[in-house]
Protein backbone atom coordinates (compact mmCIF):
# COMPACT_ATOMS: atom_id res chain seq x y z
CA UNK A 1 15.33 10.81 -8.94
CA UNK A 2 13.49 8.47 -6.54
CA UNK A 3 13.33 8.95 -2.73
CA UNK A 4 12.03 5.84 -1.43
CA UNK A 5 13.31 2.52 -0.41
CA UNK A 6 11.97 -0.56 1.69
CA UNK A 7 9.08 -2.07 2.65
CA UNK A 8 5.99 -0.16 3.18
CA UNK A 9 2.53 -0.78 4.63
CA UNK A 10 -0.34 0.04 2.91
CA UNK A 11 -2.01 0.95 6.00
CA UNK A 12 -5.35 -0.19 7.19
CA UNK A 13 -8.15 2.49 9.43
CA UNK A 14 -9.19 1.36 12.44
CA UNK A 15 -12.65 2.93 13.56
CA UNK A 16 -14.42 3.43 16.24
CA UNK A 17 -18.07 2.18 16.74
CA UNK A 18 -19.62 6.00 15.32
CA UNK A 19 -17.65 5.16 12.20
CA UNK A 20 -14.43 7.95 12.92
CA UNK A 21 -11.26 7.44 13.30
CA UNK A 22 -9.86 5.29 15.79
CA UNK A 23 -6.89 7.67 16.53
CA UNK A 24 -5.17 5.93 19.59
CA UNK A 25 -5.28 2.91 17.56
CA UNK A 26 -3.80 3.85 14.16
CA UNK A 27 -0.61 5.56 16.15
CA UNK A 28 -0.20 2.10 18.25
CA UNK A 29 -0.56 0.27 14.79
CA UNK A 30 1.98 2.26 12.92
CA UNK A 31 4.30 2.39 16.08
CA UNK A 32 4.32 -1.51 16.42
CA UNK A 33 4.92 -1.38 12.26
CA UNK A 34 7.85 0.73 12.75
CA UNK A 35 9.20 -1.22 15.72
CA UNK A 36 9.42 -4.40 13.00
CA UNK A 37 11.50 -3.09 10.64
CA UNK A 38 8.96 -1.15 7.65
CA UNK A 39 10.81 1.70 6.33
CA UNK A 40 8.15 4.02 6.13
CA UNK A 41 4.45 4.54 5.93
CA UNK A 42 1.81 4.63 3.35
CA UNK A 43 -1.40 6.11 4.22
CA UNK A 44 -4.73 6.72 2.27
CA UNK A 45 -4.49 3.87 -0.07
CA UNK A 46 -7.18 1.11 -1.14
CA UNK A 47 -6.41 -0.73 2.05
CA UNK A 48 -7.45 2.40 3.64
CA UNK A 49 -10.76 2.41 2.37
CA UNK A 50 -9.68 5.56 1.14
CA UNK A 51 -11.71 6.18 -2.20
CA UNK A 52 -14.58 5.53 0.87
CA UNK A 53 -13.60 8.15 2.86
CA UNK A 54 -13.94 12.06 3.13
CA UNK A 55 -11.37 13.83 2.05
CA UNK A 56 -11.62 15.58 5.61
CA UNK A 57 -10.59 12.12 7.25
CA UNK A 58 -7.97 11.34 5.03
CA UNK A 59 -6.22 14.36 5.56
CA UNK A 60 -6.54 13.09 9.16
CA UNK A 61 -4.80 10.52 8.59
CA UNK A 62 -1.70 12.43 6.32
CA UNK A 63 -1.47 14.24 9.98
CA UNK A 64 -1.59 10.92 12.62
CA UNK A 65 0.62 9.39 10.21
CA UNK A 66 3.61 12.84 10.40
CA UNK A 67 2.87 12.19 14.14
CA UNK A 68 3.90 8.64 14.24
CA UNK A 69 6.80 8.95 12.02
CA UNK A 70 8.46 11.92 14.31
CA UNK A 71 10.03 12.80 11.18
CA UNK A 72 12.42 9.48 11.11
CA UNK A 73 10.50 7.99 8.61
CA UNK A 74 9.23 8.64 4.96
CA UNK A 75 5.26 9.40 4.30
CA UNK A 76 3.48 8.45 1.21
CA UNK A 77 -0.58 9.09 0.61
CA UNK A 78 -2.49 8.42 -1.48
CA UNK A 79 -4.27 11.56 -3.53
CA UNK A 80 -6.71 8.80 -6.06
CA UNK A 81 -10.34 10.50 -6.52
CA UNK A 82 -12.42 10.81 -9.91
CA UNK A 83 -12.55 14.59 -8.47
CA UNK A 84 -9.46 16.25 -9.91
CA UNK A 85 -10.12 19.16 -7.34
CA UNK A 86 -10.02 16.41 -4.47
CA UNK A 87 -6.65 15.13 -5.83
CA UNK A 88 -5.09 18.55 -5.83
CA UNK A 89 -6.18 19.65 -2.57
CA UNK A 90 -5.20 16.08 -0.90
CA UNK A 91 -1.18 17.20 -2.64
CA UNK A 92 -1.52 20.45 -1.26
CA UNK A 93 -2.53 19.45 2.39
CA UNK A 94 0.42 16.72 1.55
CA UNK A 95 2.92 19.21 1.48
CA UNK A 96 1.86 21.86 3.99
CA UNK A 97 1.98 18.75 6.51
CA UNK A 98 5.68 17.95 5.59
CA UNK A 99 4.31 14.57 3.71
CA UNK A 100 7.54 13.40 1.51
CA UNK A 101 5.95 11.97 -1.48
CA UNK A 102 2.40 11.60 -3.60
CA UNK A 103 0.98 7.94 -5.13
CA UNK A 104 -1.60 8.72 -8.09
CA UNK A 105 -4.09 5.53 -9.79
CA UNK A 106 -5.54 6.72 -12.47
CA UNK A 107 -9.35 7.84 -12.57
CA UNK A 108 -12.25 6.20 -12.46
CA UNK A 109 -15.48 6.04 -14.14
CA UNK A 110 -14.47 8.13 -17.05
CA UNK A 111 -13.09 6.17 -19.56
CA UNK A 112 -10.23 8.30 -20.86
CA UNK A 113 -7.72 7.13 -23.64
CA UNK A 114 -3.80 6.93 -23.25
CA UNK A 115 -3.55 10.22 -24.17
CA UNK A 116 -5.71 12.19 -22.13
CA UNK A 117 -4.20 9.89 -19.16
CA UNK A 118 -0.86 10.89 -19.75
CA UNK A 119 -1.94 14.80 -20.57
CA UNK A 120 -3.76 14.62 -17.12
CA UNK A 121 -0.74 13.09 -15.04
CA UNK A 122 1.23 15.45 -16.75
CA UNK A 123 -0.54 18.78 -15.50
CA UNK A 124 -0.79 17.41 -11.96
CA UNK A 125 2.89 16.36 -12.18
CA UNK A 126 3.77 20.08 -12.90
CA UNK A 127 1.26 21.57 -10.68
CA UNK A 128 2.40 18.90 -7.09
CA UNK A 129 5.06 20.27 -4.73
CA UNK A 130 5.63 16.76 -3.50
CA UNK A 131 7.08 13.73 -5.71
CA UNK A 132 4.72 12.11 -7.79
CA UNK A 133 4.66 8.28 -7.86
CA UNK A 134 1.85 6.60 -10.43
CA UNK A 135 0.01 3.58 -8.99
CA UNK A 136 -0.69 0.65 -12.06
CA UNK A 137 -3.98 -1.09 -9.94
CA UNK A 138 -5.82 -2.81 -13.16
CA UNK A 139 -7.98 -4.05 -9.89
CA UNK A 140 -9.47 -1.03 -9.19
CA UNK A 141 -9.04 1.65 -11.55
CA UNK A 142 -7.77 1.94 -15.73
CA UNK A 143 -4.50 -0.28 -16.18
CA UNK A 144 -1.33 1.32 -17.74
CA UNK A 145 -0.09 0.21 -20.83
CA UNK A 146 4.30 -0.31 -20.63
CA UNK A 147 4.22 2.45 -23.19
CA UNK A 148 2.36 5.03 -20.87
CA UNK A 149 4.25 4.04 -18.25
CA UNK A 150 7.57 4.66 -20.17
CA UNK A 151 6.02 8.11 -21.37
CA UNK A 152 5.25 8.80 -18.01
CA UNK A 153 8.55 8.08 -16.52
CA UNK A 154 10.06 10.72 -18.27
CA UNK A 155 7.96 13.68 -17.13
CA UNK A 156 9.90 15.87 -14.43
CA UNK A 157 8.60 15.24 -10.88
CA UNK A 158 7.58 12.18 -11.29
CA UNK A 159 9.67 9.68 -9.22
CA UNK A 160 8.51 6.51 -9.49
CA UNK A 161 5.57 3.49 -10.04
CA UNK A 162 3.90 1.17 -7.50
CA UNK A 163 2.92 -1.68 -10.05
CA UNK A 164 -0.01 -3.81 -8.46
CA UNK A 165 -0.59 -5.78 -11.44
CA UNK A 166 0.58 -8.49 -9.99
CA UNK A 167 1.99 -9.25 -13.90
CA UNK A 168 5.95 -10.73 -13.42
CA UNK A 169 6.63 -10.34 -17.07
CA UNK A 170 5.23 -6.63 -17.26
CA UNK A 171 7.40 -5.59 -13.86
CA UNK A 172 10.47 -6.55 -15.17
CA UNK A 173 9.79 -4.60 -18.88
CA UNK A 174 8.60 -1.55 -16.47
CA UNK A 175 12.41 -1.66 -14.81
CA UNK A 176 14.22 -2.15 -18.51
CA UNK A 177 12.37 1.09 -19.55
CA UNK A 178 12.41 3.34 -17.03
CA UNK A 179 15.05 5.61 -16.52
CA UNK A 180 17.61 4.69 -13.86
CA UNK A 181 16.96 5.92 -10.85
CA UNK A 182 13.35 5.73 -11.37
CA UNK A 183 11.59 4.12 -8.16
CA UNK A 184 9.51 0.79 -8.97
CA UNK A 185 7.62 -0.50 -6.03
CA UNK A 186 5.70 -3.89 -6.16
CA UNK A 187 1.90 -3.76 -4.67
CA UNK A 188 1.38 -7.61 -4.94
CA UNK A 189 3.03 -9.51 -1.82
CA UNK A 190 3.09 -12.86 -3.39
CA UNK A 191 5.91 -11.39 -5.84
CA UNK A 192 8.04 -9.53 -3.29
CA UNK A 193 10.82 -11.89 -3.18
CA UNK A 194 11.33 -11.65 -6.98
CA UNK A 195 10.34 -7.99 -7.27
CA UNK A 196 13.64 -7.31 -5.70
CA UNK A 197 15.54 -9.81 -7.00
CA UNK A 198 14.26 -8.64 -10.82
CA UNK A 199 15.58 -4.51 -9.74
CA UNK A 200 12.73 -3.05 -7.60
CA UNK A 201 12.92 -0.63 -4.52
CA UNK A 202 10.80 -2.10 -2.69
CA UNK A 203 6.65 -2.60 -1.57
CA UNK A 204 3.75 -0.94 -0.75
CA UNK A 205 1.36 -4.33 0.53
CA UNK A 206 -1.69 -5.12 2.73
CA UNK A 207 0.34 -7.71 3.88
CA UNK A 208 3.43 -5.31 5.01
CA UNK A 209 0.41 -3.57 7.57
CA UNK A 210 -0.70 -6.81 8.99
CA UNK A 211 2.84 -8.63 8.90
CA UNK A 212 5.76 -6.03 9.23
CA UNK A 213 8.23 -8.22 10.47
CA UNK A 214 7.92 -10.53 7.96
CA UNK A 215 7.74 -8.24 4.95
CA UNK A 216 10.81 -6.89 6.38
CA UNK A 217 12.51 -10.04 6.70
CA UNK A 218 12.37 -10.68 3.33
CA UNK A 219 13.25 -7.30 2.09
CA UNK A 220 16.45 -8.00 4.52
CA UNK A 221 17.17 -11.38 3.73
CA UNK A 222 16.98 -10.30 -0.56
CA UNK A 223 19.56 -7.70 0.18
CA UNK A 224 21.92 -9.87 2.41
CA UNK A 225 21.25 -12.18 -0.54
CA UNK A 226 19.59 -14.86 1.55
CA UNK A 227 17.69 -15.88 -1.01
CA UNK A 228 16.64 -19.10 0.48
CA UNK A 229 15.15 -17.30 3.58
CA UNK A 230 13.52 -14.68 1.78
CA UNK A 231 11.59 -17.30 -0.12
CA UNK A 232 11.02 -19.58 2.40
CA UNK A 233 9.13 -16.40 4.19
CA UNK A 234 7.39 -15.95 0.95
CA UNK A 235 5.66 -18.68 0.45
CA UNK A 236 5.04 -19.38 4.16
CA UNK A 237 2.79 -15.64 3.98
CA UNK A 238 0.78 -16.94 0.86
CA UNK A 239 -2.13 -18.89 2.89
CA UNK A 240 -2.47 -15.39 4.80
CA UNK A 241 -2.59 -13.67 1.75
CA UNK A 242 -5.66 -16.06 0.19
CA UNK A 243 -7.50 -15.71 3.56
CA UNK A 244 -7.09 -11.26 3.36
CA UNK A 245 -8.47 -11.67 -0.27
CA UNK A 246 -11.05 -14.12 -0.12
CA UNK A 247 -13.32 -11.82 2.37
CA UNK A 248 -14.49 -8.46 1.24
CA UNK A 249 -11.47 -6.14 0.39
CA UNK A 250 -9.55 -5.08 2.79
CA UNK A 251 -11.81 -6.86 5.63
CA UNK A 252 -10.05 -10.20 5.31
CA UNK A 253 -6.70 -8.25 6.08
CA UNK A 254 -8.21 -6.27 9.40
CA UNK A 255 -9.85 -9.75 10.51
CA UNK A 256 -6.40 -10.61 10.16
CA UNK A 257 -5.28 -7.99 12.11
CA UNK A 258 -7.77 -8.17 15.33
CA UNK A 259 -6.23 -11.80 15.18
CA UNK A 260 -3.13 -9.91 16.11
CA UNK A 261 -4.72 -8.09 19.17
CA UNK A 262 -5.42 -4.69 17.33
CA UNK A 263 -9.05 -2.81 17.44
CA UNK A 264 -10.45 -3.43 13.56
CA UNK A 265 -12.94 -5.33 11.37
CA UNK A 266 -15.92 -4.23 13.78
CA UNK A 267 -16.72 -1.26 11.39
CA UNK A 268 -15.86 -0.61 7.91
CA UNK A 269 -17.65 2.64 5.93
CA UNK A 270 -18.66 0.11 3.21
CA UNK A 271 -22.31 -1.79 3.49
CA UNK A 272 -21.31 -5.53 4.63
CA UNK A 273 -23.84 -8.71 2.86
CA UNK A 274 -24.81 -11.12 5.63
CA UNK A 275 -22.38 -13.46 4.33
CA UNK A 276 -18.96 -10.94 5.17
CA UNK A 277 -20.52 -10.27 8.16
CA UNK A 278 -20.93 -13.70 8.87
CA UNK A 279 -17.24 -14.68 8.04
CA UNK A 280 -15.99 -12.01 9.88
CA UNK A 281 -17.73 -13.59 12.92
CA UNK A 282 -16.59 -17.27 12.35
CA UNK A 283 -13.23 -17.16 10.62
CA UNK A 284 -11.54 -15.33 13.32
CA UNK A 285 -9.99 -18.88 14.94
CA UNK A 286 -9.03 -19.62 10.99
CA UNK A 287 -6.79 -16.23 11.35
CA UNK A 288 -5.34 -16.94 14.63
CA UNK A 289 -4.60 -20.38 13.32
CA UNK A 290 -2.83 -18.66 10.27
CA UNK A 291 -0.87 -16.50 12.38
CA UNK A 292 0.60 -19.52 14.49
CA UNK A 293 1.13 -21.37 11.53
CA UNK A 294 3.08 -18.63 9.88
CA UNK A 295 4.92 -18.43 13.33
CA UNK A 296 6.52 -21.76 13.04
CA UNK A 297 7.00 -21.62 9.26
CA UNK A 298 9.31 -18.48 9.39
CA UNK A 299 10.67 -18.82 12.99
CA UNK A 300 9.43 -15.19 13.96
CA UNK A 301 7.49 -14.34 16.92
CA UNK A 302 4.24 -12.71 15.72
């Protein structure tokens, strides 16, 4: 049933100063990514700034990321918009590119009940030529119940759940009722460790863009079953995960990532307050600090 396995990045855009896409950079991003171990790529998600974004740039970046992967690699993208015509035309430009799968949150703004969630996952299930993962992100868009999600499960071409509740005790009923085979990836990096210990596939995480080797290591160490390492990585990546959080989503993340030597946090297509602008100025030693700290913690080069 599922197709995907491993640790994924939920990629950040880098722009350029006019506000497009920094091409160049997001193929010399995903390239390093690759180079440390992710097992494939995950494009147009909230790290993405993709409910921001035309739909004309984030088919751009279905197509840099099929470039970069040189077809060695799985693609997932996001499709998310409160526009259901948006959502089916991102699936279909999914497929014509050779994408290999589809992640859905629910809608927006519109309050609908369980039911006409599940009826309208349902018709785009059946209507997708790609896989269908659903996306449970109670942070940004109508939380599934375990019951929907077990209803949903069961519908044919969908594959598979990226749960970013961050809730331990609702992941682990999500893997005792869905059938087997059924794909559950964990969106919360604090939890990755356990996530795979407790059954799941694998992650989709800000953190796997900005730290790929280490994400990787611990997806590694859990299946060579050292669990020791994989947990000592785990809770060496957690002061990096405050810091990505605690400015502006995702902006905390790409300061994190200019810390690393790559081209973003100098424009984002949101409006910035004076006082994200003015952490993004001064907490950019803080990163670099985290970085070398996180160095000597897991023994990686960064």
């Amino acid at each position: 049933m599922g197709i995907l396995r491993g640790t994924f990045p939920a990629l950040l855009t880098p722009y350029c100063k006019d506000g497009s896409i920094n091409e160049r950079e997001f193929i010399n991003y995903c390239e390093f990514g690759i180079s440390k171990g992710l097992n494939g790529l995950f494009c147009n998600g909230s790290a993405g700034d993709s409910q921001a974004l035309s739909v004309e740039k984030q088919v751009k970046l279905m197509k840099l990321s099929k470039e970069v992967s040189k077809g060695q690699i799985p693609i997932i993208t996001g499709i998310t918009s409160s526009v259901y015509e948006h959502t089916a035309f991102l699936a279909q430009q999914a497929y014509e590119l050779g994408l290999d799968a589809l992640l859905l949150a629910m809608p927006y703004y519109y309050k609908f009940d369980e039911h006409t969630l599940f009826e309208y996952v349902k018709n785009l299930a059946m209507t997708v030529k790609l896989p269908l993962y659903i996306y449970n992100i109670p942070l940004f868009a109508p939380p599934l119940s375990l019951s929907l999600i077990e209803k949903l499960s069961k519908i044919d071409n969908i594959v598979g759940i990226k749960d970013s509740s961050g809730d331990a005790l609702l992941l682990n009923h999500i893997l005792d009722v869905v059938p087997q085979g059924f794909d559950v990836f964990v969106g919360r990096e604090e939890f990755y460790a356990g996530a795979l210990f407790a059954g799941a596939k694998g992650s989709m995480t800000s953190t796997g863009a900005v730290f790929p080797e280490l994400m990787s290591e611990i997806y590694r160490a859990m299946n060579e079953k050292k669990y020791a390492r994989a947990l000592s990585i785990q809770k060496s990546l957690l002061r990096a995960i405050r810091f990505g959080m605690d400015i502006a989503f995702p902006m905390g993340f790409a300061l994190l990532l200019k810390a690393r030597g790559f081209k973003f946090a100098d424009f984002t297509p949101h409006p910035l307050s004076q006082i994200t602008q003015k952490a993004l100025r001064e907490r950019l030693d803080e990163a670099r600090d985290i970085i070398k700290n996180l160095e000597n913690e897991a023994g990686i080069k960064l």
